[in-house]
N, C-alpha and C. Protein backbone atom coordinates (compact mmCIF):
# COMPACT_ATOMS: atom_id res chain seq x y z
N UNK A 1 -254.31 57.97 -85.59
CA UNK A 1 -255.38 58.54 -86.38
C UNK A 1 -254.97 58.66 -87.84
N UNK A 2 -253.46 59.42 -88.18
CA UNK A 2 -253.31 59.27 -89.86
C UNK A 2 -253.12 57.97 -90.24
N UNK A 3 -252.82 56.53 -89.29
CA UNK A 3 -252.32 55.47 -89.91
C UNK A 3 -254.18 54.96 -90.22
N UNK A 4 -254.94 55.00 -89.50
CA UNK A 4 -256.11 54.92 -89.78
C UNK A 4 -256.83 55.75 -90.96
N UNK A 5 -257.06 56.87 -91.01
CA UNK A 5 -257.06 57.55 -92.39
C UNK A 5 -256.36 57.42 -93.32
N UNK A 6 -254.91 56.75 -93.65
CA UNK A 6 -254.60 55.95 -94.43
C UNK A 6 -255.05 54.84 -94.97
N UNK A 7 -255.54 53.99 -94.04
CA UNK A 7 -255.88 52.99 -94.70
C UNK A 7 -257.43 53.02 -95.29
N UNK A 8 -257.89 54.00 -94.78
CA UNK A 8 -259.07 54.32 -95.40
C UNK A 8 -258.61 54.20 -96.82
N UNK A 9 -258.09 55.62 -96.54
CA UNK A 9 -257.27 56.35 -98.41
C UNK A 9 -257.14 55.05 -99.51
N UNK A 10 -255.93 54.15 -98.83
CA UNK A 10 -255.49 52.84 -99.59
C UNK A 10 -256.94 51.46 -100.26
N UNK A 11 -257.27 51.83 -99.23
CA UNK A 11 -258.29 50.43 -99.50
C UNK A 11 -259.28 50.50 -100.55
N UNK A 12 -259.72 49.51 -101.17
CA UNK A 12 -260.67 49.37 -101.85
C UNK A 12 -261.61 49.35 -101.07
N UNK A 13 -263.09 50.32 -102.36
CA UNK A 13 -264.49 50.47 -101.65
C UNK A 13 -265.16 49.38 -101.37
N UNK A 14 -264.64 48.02 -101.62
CA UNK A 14 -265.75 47.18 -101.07
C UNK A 14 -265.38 46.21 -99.53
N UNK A 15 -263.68 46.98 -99.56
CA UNK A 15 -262.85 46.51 -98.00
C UNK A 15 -263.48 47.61 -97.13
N UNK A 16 -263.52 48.82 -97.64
CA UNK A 16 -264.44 49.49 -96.77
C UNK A 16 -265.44 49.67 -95.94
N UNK A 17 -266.38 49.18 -97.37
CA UNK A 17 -267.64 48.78 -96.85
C UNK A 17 -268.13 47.67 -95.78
N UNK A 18 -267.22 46.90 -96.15
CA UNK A 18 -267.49 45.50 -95.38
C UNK A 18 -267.28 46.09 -93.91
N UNK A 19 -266.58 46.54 -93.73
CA UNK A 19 -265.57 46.81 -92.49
C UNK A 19 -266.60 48.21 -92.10
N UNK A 20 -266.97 49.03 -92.89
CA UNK A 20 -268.05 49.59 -91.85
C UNK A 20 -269.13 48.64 -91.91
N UNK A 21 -269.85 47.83 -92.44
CA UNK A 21 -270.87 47.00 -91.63
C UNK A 21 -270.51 45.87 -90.94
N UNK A 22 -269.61 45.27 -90.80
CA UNK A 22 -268.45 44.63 -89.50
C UNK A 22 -268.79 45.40 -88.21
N UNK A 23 -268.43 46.68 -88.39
CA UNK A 23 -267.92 47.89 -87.35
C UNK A 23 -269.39 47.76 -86.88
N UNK A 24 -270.90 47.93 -87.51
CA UNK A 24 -272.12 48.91 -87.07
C UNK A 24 -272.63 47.48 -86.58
N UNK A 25 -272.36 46.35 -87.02
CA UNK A 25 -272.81 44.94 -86.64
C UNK A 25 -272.46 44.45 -84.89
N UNK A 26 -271.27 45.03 -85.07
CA UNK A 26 -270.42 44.53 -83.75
C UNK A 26 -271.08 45.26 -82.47
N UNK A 27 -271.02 46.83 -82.77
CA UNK A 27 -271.72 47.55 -82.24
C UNK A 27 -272.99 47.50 -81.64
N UNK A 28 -273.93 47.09 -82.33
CA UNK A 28 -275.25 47.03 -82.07
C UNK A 28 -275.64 45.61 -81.36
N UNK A 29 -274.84 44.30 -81.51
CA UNK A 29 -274.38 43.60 -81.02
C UNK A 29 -274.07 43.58 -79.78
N UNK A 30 -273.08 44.44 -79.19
CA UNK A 30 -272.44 44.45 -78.05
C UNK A 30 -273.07 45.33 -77.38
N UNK A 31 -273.66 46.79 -78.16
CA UNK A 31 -274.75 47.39 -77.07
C UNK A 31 -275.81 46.36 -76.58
N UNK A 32 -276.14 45.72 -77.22
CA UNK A 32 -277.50 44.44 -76.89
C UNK A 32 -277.19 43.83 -75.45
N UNK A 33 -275.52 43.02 -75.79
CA UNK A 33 -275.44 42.71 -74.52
C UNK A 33 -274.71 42.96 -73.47
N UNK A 34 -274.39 44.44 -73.77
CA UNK A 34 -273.91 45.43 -72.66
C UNK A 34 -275.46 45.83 -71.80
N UNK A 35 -276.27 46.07 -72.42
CA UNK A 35 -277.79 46.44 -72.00
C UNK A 35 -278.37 45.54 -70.95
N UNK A 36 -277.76 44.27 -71.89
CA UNK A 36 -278.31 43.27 -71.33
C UNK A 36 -278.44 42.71 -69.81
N UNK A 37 -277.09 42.73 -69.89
CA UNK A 37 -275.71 42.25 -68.59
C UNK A 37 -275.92 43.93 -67.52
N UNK A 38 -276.65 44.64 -67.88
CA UNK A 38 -277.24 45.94 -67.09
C UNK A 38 -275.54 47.00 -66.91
N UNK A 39 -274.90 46.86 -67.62
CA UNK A 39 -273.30 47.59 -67.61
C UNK A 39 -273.70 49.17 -67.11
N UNK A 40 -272.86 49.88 -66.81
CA UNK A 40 -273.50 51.10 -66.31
C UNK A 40 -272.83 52.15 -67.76
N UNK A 41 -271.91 51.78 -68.70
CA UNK A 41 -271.65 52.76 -69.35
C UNK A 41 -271.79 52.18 -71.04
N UNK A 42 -273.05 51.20 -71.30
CA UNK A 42 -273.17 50.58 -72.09
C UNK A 42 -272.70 50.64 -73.52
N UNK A 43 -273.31 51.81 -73.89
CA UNK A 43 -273.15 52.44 -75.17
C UNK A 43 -271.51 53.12 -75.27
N UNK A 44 -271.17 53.91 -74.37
CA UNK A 44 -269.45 53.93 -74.39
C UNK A 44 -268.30 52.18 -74.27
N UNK A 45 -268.80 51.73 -74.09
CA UNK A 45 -268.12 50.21 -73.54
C UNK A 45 -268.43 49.69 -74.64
N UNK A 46 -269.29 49.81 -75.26
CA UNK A 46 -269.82 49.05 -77.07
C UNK A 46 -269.34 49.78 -77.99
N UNK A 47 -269.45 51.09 -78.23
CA UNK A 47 -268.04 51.56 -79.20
C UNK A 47 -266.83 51.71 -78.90
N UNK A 48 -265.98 51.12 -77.50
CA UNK A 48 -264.81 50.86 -77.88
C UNK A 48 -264.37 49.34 -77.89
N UNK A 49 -265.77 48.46 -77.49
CA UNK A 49 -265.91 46.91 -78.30
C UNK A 49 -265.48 47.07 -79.67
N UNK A 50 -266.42 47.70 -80.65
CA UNK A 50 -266.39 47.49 -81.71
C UNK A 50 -265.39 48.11 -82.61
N UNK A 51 -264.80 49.06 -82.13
CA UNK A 51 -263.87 49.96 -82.67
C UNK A 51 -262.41 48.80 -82.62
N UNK A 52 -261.89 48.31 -81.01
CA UNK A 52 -261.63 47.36 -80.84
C UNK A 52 -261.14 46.05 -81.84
N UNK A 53 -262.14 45.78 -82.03
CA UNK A 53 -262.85 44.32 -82.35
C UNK A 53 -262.46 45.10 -84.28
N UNK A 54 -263.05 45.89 -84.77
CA UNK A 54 -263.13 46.49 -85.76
C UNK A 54 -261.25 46.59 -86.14
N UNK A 55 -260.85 46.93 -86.15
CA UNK A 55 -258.81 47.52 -85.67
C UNK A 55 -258.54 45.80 -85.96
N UNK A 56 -259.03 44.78 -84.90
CA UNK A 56 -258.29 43.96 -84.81
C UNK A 56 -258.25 43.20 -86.28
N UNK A 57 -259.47 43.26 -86.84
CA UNK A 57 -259.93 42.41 -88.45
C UNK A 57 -258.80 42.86 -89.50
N UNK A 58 -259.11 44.26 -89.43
CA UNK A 58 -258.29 45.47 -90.38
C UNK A 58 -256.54 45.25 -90.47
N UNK A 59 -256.21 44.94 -88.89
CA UNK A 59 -254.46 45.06 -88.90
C UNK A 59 -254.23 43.46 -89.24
N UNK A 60 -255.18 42.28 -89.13
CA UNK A 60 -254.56 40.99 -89.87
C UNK A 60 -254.09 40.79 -91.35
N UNK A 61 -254.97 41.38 -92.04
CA UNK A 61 -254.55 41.94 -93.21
C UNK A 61 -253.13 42.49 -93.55
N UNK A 62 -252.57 43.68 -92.79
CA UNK A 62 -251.98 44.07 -93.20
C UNK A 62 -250.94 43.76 -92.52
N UNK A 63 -250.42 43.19 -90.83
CA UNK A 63 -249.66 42.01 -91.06
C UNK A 63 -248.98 41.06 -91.82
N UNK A 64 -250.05 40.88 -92.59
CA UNK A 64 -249.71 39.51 -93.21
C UNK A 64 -248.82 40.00 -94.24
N UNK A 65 -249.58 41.19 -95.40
CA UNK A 65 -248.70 41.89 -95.95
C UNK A 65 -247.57 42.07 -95.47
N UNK A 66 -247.13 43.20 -94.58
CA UNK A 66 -245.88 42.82 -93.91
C UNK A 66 -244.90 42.26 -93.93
N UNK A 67 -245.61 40.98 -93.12
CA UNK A 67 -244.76 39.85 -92.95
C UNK A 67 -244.45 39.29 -94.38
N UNK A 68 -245.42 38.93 -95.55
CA UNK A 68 -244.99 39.07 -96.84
C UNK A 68 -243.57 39.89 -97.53
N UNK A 69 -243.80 41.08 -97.66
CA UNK A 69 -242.57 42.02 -98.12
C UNK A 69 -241.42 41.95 -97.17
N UNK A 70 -241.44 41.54 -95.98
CA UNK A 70 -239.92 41.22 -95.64
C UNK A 70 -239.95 39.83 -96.34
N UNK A 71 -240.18 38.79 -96.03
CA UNK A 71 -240.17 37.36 -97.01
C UNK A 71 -239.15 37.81 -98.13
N UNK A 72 -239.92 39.06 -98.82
CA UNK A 72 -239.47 38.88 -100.21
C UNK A 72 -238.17 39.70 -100.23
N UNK A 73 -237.96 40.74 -99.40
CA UNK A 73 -237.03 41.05 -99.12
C UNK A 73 -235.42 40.20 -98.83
N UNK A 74 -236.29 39.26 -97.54
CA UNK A 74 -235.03 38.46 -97.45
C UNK A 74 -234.57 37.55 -99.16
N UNK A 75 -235.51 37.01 -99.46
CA UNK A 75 -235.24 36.06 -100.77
C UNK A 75 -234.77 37.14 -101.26
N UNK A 76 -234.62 38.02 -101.74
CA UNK A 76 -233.87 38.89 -102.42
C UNK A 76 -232.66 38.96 -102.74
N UNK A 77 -232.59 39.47 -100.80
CA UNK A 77 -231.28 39.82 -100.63
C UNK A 77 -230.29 38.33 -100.87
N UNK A 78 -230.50 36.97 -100.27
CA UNK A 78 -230.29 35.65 -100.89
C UNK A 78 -229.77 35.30 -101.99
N UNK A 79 -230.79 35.30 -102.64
CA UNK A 79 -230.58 34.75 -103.98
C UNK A 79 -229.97 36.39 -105.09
């Protein structure tokens, strides 16, 4: 939960934004065809789709970063 409210904190308002209408897209989406497919706990099973699904967009990003600053780390320590 704080690594998530962090990245709130960190991010720019328009990574935000995107990522809550990502999040309300996915959602409404997956309730459709949770509804659809007759699921018995539809609307719980579609926000942890999208929450899910939402997490997974968010941590590629910062992976990559990551994996970046060791990179530069190692060249560092190297050269």
């Amino acid at each position: 939960m704080l690594g998530f409210l962090l990245v709130f904190l960190t991010a720019r308002p328009i990574s935000v934004r995107r990522l809550s209408l990502f999040f309300i897209f996915v959602f409404g989406l997956s309730t459709g065809m949770l509804e659809a497919l007759r699921a018995r706990h539809a609307q719980s099973d579609a926000l942890i789709t999208a929450t899910a699904l939402t997490l997974l967009m968010w941590s590629s990003p910062l992976v990559r970063m990551l994996r970046d600053s060791i990179r530069l780390e190692q060249c560092r320590s190297v050269g």
